[in-house]
N, C-alpha and C. Protein backbone atom coordinates (compact mmCIF):
# COMPACT_ATOMS: atom_id res chain seq x y z
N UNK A 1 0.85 -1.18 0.00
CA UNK A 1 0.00 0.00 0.00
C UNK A 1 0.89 1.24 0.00
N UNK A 2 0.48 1.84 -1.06
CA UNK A 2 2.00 3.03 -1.06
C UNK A 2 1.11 4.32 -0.71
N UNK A 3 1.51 5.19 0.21
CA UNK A 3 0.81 6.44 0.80
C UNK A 3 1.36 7.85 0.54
N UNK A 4 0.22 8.34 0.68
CA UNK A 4 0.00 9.95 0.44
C UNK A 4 0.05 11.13 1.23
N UNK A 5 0.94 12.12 1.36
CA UNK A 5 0.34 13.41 2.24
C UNK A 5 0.10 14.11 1.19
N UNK A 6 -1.32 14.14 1.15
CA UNK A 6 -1.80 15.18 0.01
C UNK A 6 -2.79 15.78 0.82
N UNK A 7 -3.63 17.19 -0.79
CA UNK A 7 -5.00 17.59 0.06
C UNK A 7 -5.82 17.23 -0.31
N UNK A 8 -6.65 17.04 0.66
CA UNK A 8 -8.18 16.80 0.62
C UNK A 8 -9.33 18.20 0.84
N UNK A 9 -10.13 18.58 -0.23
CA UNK A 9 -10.49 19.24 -0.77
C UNK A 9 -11.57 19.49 0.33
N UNK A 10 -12.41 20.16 0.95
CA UNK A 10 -13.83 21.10 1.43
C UNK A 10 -13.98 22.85 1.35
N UNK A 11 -15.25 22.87 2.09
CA UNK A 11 -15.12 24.14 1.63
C UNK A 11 -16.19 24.24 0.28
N UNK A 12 -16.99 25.73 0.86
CA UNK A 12 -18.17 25.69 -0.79
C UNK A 12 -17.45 25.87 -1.76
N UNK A 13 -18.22 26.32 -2.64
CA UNK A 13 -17.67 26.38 -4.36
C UNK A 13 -16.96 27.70 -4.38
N UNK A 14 -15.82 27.61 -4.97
CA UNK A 14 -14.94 28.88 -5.18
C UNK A 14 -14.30 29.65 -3.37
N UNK A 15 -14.63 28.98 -2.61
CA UNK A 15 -13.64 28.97 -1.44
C UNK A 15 -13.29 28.02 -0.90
N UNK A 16 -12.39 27.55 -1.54
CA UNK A 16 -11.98 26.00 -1.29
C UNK A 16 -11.00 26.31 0.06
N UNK A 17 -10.90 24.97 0.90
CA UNK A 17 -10.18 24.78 2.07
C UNK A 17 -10.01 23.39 2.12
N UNK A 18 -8.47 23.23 2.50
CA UNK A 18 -8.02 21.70 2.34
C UNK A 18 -7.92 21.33 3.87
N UNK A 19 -7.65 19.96 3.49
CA UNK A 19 -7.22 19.50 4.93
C UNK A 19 -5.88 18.52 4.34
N UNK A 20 -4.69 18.38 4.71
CA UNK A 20 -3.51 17.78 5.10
C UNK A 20 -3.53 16.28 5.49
N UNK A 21 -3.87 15.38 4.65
CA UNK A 21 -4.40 13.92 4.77
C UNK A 21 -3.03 12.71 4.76
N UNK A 22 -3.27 12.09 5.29
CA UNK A 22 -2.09 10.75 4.92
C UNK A 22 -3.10 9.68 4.25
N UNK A 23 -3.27 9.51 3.34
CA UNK A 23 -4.13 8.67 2.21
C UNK A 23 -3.40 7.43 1.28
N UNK A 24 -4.23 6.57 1.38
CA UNK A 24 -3.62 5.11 0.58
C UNK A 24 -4.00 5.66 -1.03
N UNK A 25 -2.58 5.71 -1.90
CA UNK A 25 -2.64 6.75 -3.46
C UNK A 25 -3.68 6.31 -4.02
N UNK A 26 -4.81 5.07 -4.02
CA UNK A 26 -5.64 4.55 -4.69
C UNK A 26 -6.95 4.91 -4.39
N UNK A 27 -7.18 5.64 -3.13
CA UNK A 27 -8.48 6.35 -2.59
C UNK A 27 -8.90 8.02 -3.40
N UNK A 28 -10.14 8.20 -3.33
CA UNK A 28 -10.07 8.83 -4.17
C UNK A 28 -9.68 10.88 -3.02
N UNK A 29 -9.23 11.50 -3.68
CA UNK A 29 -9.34 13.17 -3.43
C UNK A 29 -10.08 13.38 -2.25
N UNK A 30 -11.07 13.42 -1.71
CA UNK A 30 -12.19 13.87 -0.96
C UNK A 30 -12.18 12.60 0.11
N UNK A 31 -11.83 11.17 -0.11
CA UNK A 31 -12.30 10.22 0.34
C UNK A 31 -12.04 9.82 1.92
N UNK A 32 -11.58 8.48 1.87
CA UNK A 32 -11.07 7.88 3.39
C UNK A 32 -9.78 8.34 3.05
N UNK A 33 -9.46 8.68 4.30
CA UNK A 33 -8.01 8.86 4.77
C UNK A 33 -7.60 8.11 5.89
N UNK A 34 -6.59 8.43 6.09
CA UNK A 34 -5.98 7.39 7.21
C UNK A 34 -5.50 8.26 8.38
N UNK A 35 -5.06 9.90 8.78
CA UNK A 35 -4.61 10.65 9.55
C UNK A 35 -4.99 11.70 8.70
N UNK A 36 -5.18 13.08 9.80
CA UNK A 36 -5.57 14.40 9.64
C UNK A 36 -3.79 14.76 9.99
N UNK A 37 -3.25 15.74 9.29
CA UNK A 37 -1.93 16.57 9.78
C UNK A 37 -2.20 17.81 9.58
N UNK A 38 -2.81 18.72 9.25
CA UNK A 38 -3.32 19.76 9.81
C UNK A 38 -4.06 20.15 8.20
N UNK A 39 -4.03 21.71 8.09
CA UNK A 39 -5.04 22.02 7.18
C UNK A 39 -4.28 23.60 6.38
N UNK A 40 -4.94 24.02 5.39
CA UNK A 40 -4.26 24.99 4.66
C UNK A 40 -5.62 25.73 3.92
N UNK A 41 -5.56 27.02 4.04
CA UNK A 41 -6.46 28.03 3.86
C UNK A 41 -5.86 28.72 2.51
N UNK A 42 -5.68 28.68 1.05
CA UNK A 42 -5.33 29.22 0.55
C UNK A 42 -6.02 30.77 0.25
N UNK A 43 -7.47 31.05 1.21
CA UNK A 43 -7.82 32.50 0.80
C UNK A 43 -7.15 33.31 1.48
N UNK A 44 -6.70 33.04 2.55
CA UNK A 44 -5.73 34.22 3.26
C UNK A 44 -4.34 34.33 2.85
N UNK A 45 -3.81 35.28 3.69
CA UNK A 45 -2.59 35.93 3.05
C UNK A 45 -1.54 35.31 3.67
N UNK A 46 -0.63 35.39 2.82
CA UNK A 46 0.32 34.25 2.37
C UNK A 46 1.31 34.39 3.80
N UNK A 47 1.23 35.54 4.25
CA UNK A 47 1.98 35.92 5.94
C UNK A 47 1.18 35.79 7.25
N UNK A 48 -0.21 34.96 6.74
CA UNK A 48 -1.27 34.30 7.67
C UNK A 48 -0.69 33.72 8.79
N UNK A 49 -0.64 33.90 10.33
CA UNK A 49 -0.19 32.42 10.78
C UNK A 49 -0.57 31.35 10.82
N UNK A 50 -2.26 31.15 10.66
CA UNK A 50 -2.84 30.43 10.52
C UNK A 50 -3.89 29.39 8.79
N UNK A 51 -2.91 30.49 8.02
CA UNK A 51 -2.92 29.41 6.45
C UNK A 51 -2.15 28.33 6.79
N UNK A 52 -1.87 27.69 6.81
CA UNK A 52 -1.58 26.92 7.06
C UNK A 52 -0.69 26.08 8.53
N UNK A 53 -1.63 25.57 9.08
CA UNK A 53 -1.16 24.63 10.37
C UNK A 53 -1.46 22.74 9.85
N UNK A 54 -0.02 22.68 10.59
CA UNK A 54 0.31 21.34 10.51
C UNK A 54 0.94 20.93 11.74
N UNK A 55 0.70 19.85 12.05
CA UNK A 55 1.14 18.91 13.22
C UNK A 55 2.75 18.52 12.56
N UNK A 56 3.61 18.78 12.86
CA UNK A 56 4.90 18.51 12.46
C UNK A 56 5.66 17.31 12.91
N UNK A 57 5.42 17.07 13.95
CA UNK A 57 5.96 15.77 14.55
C UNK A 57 4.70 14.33 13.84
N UNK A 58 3.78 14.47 13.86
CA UNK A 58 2.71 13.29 12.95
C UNK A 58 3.55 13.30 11.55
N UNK A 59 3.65 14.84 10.72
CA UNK A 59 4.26 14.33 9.50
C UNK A 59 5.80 14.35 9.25
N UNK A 60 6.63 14.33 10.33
CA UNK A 60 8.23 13.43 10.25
C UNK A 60 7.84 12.19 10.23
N UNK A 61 7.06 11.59 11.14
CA UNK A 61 7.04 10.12 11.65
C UNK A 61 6.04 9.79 10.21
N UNK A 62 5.33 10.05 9.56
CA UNK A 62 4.94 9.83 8.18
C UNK A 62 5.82 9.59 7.11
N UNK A 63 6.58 10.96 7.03
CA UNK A 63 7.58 10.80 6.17
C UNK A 63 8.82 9.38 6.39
N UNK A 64 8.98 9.03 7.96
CA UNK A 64 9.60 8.21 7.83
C UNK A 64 9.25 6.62 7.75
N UNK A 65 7.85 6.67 7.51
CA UNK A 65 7.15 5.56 6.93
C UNK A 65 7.52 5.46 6.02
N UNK A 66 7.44 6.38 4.99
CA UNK A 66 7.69 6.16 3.48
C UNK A 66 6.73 6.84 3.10
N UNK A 67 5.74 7.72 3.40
CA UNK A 67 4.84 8.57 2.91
C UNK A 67 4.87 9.28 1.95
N UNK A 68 4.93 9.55 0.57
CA UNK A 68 5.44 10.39 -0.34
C UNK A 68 4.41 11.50 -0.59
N UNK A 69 4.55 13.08 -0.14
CA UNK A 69 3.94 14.31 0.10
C UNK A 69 3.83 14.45 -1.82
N UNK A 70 2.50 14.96 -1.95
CA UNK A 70 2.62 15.56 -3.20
C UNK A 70 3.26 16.81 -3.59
N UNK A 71 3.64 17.31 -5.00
CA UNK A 71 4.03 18.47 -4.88
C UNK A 71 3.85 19.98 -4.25
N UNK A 72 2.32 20.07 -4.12
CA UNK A 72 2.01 21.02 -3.46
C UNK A 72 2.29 20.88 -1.28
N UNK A 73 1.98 19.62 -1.49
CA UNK A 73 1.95 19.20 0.12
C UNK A 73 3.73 19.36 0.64
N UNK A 74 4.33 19.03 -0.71
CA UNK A 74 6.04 18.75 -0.51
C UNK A 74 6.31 20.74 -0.51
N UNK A 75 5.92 21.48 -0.79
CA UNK A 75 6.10 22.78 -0.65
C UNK A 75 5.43 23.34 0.67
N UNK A 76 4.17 23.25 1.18
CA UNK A 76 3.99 23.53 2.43
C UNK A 76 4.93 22.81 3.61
N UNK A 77 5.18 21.73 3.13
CA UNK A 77 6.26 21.22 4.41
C UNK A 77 7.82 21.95 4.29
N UNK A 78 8.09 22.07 3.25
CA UNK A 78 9.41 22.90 3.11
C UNK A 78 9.49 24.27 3.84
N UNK A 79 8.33 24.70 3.81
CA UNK A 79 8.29 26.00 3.72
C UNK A 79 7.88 26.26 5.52
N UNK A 80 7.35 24.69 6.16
CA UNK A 80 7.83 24.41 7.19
C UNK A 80 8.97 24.42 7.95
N UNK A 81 9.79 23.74 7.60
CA UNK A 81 11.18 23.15 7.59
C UNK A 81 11.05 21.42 7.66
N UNK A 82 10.42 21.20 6.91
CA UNK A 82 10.02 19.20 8.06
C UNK A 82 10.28 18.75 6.12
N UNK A 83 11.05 19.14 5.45
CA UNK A 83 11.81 18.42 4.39
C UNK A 83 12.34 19.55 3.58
N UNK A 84 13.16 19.28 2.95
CA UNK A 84 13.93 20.15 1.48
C UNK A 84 13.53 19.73 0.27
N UNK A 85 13.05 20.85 -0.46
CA UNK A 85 12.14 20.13 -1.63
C UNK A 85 13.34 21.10 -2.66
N UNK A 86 13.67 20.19 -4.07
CA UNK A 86 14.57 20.31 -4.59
C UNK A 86 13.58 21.67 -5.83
N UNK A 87 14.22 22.65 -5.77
CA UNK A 87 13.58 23.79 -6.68
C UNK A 87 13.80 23.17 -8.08
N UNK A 88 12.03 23.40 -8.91
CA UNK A 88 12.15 22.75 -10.13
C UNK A 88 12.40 23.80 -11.47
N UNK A 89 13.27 23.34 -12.63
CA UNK A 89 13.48 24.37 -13.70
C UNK A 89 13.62 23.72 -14.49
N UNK A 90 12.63 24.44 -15.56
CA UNK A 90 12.41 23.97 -17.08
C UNK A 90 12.24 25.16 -17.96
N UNK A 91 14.00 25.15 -18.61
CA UNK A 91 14.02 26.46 -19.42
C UNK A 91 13.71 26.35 -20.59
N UNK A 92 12.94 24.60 -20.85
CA UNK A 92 12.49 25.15 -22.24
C UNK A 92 11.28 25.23 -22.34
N UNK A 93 10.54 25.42 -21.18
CA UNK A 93 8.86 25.98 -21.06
C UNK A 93 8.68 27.47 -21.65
N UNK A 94 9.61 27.88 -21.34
CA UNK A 94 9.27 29.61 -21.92
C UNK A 94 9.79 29.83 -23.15
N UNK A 95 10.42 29.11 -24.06
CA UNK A 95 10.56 29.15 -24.98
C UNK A 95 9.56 29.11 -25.94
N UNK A 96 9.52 29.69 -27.37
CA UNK A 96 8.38 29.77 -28.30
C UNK A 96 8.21 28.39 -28.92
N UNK A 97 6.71 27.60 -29.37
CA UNK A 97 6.92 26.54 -29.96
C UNK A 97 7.17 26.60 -31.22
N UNK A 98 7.90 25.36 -32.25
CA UNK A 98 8.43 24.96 -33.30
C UNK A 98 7.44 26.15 -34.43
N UNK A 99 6.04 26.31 -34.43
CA UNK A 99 5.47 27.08 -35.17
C UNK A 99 5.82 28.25 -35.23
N UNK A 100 5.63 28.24 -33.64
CA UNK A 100 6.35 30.36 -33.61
C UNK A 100 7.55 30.81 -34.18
N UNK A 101 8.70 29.65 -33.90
CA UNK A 101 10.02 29.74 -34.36
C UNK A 101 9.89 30.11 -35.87
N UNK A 102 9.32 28.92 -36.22
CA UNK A 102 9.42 29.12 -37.96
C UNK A 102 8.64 30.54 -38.33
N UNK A 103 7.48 31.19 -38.06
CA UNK A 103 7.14 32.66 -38.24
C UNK A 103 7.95 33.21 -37.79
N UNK A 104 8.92 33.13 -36.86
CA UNK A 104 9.86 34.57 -36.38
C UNK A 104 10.93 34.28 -37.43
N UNK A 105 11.20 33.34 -37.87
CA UNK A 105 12.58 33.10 -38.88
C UNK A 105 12.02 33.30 -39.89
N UNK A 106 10.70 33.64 -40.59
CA UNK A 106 9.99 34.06 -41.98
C UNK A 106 10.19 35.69 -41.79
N UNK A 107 9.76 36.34 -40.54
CA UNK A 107 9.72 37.57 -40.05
C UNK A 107 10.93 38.28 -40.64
N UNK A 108 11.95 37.13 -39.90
CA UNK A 108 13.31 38.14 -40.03
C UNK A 108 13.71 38.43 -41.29
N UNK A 109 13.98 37.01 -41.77
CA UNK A 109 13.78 36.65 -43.42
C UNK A 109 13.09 38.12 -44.56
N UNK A 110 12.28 38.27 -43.99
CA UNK A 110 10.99 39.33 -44.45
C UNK A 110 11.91 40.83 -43.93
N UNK A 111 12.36 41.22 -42.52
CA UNK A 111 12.73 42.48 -42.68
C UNK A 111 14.09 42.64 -43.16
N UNK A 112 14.64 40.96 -43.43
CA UNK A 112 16.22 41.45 -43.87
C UNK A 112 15.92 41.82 -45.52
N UNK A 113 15.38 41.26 -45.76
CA UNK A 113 15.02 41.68 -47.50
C UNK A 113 14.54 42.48 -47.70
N UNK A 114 13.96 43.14 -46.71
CA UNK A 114 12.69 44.47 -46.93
C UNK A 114 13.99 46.03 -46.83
N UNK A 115 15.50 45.19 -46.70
CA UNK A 115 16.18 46.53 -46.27
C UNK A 115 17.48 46.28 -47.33
């Protein structure tokens, strides 16, 4: 059974509020969980003390189960201190795709001849 610290979703429509779950990966979002570790308010402000509370000692002893935090869950704990989450970079996301390329190389094409 391989496990989860992810969120679990409440809260009405368009003010969502999570709760901080340890979940078996095959249950669904909303569902059974197995432990509460605290909860995260994304409408308040980001210097909230209370956006986010977590039980810190429940999720070491998780993590050293083998618990694998999702990405978002692996950033609230960092930002804890209760793991180091490795900063992600992908410099060829901002780059233009293969189509755009070929119009900017027609472009240039176009103002070097136009001079």
């Amino acid at each position: 059974m391989s496990l989860k610290i992810r969120l679990a979703r409440g809260g009405a429509k368009k003010r969502p509020f999570y709760r901080v779950v340890v979940a078996d990966s095959r249950s669904p979002r909303d569902g059974r969980y197995i432990e509460k570790l605290g909860t995260f308010d994304p409408l308040k402000a980001k210097d909230a003390a209370d956006r986010v509370v977590l039980d810190g000692e429940k999720a070491k002893e998780w993590l050293a189960k083998g618990a694998q935090p999702t990405d978002r869950v692996a950033r609230l704990l960092d930002a804890a201190g209760l793991l180091t989450r490795e900063a992600r970079n992908n410099p060829q996301k901002a780059q233009p795709k293969k189509k755009a390329q070929e119009r900017a190389a027609a472009a240039a094409e176009a103002a070097a001849a136009a001079e």
